[in-house]
Protein backbone atom coordinates (compact mmCIF):
# COMPACT_ATOMS: atom_id res chain seq x y z
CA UNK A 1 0.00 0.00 0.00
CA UNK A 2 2.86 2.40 1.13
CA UNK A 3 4.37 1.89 -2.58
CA UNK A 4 0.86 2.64 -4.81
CA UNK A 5 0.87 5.66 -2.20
CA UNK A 6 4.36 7.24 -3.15
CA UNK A 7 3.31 6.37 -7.09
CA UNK A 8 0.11 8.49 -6.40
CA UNK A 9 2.15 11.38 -5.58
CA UNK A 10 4.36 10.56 -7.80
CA UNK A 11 1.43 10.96 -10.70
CA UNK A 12 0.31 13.94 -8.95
CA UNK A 13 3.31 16.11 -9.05
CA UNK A 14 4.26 15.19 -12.65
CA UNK A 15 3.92 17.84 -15.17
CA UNK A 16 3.07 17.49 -18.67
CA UNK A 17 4.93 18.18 -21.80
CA UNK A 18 3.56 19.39 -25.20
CA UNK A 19 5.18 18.96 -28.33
CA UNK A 20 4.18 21.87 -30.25
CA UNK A 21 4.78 22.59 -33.87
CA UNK A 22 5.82 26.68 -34.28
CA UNK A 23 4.85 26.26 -38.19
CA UNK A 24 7.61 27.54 -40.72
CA UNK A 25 8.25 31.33 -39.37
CA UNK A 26 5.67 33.60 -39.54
CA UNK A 27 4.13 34.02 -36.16
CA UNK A 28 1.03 34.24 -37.22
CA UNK A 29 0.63 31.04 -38.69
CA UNK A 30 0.79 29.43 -35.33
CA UNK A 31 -1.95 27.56 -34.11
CA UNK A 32 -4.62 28.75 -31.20
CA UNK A 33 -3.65 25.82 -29.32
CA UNK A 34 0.05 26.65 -30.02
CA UNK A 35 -0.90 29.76 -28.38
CA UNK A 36 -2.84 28.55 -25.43
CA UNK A 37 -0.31 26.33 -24.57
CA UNK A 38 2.38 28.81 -25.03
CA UNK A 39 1.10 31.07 -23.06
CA UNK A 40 0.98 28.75 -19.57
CA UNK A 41 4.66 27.42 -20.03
CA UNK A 42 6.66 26.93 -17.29
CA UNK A 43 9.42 25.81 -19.48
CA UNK A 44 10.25 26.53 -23.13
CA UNK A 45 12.37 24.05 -25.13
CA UNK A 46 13.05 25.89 -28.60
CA UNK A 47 14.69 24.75 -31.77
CA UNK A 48 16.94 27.18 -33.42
CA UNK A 49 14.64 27.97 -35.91
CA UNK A 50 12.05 29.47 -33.13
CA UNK A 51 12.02 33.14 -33.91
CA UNK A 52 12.02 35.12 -31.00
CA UNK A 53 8.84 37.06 -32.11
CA UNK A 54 7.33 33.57 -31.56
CA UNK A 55 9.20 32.95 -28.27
CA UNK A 56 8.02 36.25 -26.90
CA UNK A 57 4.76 34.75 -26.64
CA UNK A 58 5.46 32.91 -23.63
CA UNK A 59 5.12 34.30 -20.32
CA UNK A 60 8.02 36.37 -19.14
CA UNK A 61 8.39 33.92 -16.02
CA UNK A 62 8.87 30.99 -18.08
CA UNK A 63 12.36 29.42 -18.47
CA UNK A 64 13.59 29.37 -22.13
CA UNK A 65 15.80 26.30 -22.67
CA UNK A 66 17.42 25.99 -26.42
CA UNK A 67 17.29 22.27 -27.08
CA UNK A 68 18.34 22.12 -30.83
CA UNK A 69 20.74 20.29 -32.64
CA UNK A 70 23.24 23.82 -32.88
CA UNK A 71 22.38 24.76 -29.63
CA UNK A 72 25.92 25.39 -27.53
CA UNK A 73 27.10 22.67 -25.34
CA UNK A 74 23.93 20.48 -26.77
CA UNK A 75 25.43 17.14 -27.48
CA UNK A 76 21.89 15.24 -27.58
CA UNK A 77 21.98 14.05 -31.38
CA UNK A 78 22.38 10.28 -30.10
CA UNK A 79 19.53 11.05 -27.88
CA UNK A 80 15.94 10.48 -28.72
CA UNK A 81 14.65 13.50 -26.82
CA UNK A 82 16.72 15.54 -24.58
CA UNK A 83 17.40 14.89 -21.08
CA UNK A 84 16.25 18.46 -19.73
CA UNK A 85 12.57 18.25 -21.14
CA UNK A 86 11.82 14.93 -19.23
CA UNK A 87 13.77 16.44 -16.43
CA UNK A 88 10.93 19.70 -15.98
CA UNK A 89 8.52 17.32 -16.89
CA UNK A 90 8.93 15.17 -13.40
CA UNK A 91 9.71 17.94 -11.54
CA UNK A 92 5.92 19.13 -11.82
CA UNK A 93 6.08 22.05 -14.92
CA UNK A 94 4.62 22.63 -17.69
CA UNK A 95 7.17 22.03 -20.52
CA UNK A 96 6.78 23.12 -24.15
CA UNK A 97 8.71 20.99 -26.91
CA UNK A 98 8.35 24.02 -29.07
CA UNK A 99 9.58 22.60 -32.96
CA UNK A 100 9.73 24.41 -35.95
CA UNK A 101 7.16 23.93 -38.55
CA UNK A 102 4.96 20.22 -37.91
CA UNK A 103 6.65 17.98 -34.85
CA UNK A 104 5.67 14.56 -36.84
CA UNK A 105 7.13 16.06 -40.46
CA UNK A 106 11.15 15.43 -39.80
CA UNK A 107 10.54 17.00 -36.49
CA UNK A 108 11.67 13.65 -34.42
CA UNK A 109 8.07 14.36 -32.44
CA UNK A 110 7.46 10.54 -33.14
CA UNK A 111 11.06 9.58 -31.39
CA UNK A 112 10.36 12.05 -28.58
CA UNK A 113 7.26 10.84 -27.88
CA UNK A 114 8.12 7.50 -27.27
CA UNK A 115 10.40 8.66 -24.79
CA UNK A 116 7.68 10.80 -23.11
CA UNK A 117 5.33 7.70 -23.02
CA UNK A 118 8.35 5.32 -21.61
CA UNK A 119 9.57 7.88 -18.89
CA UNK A 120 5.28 8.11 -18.14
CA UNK A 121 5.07 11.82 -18.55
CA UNK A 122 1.56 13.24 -19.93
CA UNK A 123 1.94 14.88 -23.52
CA UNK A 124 0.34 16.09 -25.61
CA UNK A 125 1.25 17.00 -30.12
CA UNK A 126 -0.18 20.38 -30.85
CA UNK A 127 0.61 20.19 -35.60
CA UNK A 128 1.63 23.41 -36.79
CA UNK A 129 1.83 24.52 -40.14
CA UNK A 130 5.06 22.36 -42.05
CA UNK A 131 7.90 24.11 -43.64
CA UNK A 132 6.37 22.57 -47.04
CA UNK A 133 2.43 23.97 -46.90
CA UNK A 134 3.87 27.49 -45.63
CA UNK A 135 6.71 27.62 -48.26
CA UNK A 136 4.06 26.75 -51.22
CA UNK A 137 1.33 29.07 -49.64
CA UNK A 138 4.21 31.84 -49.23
CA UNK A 139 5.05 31.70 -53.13
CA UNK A 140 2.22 30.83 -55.23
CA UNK A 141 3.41 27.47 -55.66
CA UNK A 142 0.82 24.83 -55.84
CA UNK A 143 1.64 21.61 -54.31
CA UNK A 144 -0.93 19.99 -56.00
CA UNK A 145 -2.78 21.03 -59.37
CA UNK A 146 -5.24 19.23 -61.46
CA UNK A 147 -3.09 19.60 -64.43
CA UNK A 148 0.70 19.16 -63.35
CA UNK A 149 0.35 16.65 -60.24
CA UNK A 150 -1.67 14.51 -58.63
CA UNK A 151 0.70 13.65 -55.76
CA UNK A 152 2.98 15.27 -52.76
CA UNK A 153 5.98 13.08 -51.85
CA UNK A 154 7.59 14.58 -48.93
CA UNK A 155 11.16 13.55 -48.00
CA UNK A 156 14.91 14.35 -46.69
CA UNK A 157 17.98 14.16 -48.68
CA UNK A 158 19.36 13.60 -45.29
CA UNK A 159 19.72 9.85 -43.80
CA UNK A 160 19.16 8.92 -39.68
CA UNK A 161 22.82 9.83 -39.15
CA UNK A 162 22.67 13.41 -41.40
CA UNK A 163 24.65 11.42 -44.10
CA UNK A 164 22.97 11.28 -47.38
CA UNK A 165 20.21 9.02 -47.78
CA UNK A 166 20.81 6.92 -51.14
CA UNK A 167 17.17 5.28 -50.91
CA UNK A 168 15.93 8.35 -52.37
CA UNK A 169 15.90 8.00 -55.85
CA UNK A 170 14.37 4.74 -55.23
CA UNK A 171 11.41 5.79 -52.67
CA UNK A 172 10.45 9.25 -54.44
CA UNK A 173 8.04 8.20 -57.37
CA UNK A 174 8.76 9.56 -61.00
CA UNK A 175 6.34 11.88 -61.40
CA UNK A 176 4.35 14.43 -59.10
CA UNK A 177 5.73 16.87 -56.82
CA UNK A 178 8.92 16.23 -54.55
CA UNK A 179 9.20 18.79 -51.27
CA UNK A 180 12.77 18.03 -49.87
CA UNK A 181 13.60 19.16 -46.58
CA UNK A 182 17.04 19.29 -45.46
CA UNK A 183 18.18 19.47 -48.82
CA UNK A 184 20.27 22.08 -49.52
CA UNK A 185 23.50 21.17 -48.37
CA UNK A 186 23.05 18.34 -51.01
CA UNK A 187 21.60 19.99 -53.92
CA UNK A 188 23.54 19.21 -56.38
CA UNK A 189 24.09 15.08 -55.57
CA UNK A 190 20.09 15.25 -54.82
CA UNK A 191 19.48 16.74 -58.74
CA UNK A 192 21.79 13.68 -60.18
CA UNK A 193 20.07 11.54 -57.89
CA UNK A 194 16.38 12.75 -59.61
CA UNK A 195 17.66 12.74 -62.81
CA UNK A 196 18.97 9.05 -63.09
CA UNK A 197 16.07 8.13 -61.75
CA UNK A 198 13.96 9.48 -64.54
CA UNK A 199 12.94 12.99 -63.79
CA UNK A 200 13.92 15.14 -66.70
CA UNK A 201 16.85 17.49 -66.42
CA UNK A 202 14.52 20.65 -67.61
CA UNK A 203 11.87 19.79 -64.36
CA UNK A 204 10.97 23.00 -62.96
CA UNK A 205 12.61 23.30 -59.05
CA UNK A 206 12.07 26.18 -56.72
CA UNK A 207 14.26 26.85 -53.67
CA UNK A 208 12.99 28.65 -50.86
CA UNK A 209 14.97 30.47 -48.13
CA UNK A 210 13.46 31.38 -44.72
CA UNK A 211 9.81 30.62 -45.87
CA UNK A 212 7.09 32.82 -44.69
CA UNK A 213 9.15 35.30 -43.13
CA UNK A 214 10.06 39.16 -44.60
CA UNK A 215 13.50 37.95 -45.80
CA UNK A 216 12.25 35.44 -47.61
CA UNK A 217 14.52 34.40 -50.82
CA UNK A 218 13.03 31.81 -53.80
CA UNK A 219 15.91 30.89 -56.62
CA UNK A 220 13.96 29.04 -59.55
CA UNK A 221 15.04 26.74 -61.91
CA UNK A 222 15.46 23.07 -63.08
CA UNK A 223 16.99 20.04 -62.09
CA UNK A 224 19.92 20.66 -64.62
CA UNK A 225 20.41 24.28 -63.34
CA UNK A 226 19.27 24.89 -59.90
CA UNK A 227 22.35 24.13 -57.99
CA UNK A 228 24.27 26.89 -59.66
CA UNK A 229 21.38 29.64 -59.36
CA UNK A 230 21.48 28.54 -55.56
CA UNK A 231 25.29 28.94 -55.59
CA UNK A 232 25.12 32.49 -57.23
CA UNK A 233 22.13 33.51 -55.41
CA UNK A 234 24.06 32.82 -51.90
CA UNK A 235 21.05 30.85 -50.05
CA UNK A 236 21.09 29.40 -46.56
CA UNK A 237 19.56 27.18 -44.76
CA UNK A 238 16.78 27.00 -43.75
CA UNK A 239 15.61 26.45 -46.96
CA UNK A 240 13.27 23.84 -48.92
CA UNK A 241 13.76 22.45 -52.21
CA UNK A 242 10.40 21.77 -54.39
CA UNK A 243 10.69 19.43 -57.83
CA UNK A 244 8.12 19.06 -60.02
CA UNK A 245 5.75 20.78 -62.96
CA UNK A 246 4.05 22.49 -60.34
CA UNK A 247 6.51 25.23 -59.88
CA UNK A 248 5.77 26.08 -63.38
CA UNK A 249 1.82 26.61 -62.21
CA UNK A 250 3.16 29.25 -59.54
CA UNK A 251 1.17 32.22 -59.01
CA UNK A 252 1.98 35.41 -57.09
CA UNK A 253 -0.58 37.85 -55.79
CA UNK A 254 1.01 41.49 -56.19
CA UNK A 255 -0.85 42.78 -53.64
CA UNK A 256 1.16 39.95 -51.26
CA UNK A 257 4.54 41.12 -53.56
CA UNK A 258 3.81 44.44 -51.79
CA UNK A 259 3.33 43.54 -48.21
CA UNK A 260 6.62 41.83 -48.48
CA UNK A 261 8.52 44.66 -49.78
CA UNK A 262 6.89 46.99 -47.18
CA UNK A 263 7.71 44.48 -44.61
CA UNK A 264 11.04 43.79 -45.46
CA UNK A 265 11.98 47.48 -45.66
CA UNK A 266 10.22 48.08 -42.64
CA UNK A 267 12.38 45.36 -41.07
């Protein structure tokens, strides 16, 4: 009796951890229930590509812990979520896994919750807006369209272990669109890859830099070409790579063109 006693309290004082997805930038794309769950955080646990616009949104008592893979001193790559998030969790706070763009799209939500759920710690996975929907909403560029593609295929040119992932030519289909995260380190392997595979050299690509924000860059061109017009262009990450006949169908509203530009010189 004494032990389901201590495991009672044990339940009691146990906080609860939500794994929330920022979307791609813009604050304003978050969620209400990114919001809402923001804004009673004990603890923040931010990716590098949290804005602090978006970080300002939680309270100014909250702790803000960076957690991501550049963070300084963080050496939790081999781990499947990291130690200080579990750590708050048992301690009794409120902990927000706050993720840039979706936590189950190449966000390792599904690794961290399976940690969360071992270590018996209450979550909860708020979605937010992916780096893919904001970057095609951002430019005009139709993921989908009756007459250039029937089908999204998103994936990584990067493998578990950040190498290059040689499946992909073999797992992303020959035709429809291709969203590649992660991708532009390898731009120029990931074209060759796409190519021998069957995609045709003159496929349309677009490159997006820093999606949905003011300074947002896109370099367009095709498979054959886009790795030089990246080069010359000086991108950075974060950026996201989109293949197919689509970016052809893109569409930009001038009144959005504006806001941009205003924005941007603004900033």
């Amino acid at each position: 009796m004494k032990q389901d006693g201590e495991e009672r309290v044990r339940a009691r004082v146990r906080g609860k951890v939500w794994l929330v997805g920022a979307g791609p930038g813009d604050p304003e794309l978050l969620t209400l229930k990114a919001m809402r769950a923001l804004s009673h955080a004990d603890v923040v646990c931010f990716d590098e590509l949290v804005s602090a616009e978006i970080l300002a949104l939680a309270p100014a008592r909250a702790e803000r812990i960076p957690v991501g893979r550049r963070a300084h001193g963080c050496v939790h790559n081999a781990e499947r979520i990291h130690p200080v998030v579990i750590e708050r969790a048992l301690a009794g706070k409120t902990v927000v896994r706050l993720k840039g763009g979706d936590p189950l799209i190449f966000g390792r939500g599904g690794e961290e919750a399976e940690e969360l759920a071992a270590a018996r710690v209450p979550f909860e996975i708020v979605p937010g807006i992916s780096a893919a929907l904001g970057a095609a909403a951002s430019t005009g560029i139709p993921l989908t369209h009756r007459e250039a593609a029937a089908s999204v295929t998103f994936a990584t040119a990067h493998g578990a272990k950040g190498d290059g992932d040689p499946s992909l030519a073999r797992t992303v289909p020959p035709t429809g669109t291709v969203v590649l995260y992660m991708g532009l380190g390898r731009l120029a392997e990931t074209a060759a890859s796409l190519i021998a595979s069957g995609r045709a050299p003159e496929t349309p690509v677009a490159v997006i830099e820093k999606a949905t924000r003011p300074d947002q860059r896109v370099v367009e061109g095709t498979l054959a070409s886009i790795e030089a017009r990246v080069r010359a262009a000086g991108l950075e990450p974060p950026a996201l790579v989109i293949v197919g006949e689509v970016v052809g169908r893109r569409v930009e509203s001038p009144a959005a063109t504006a806001a941009f530009e205003r924005l941007a010189a603004v900033g």
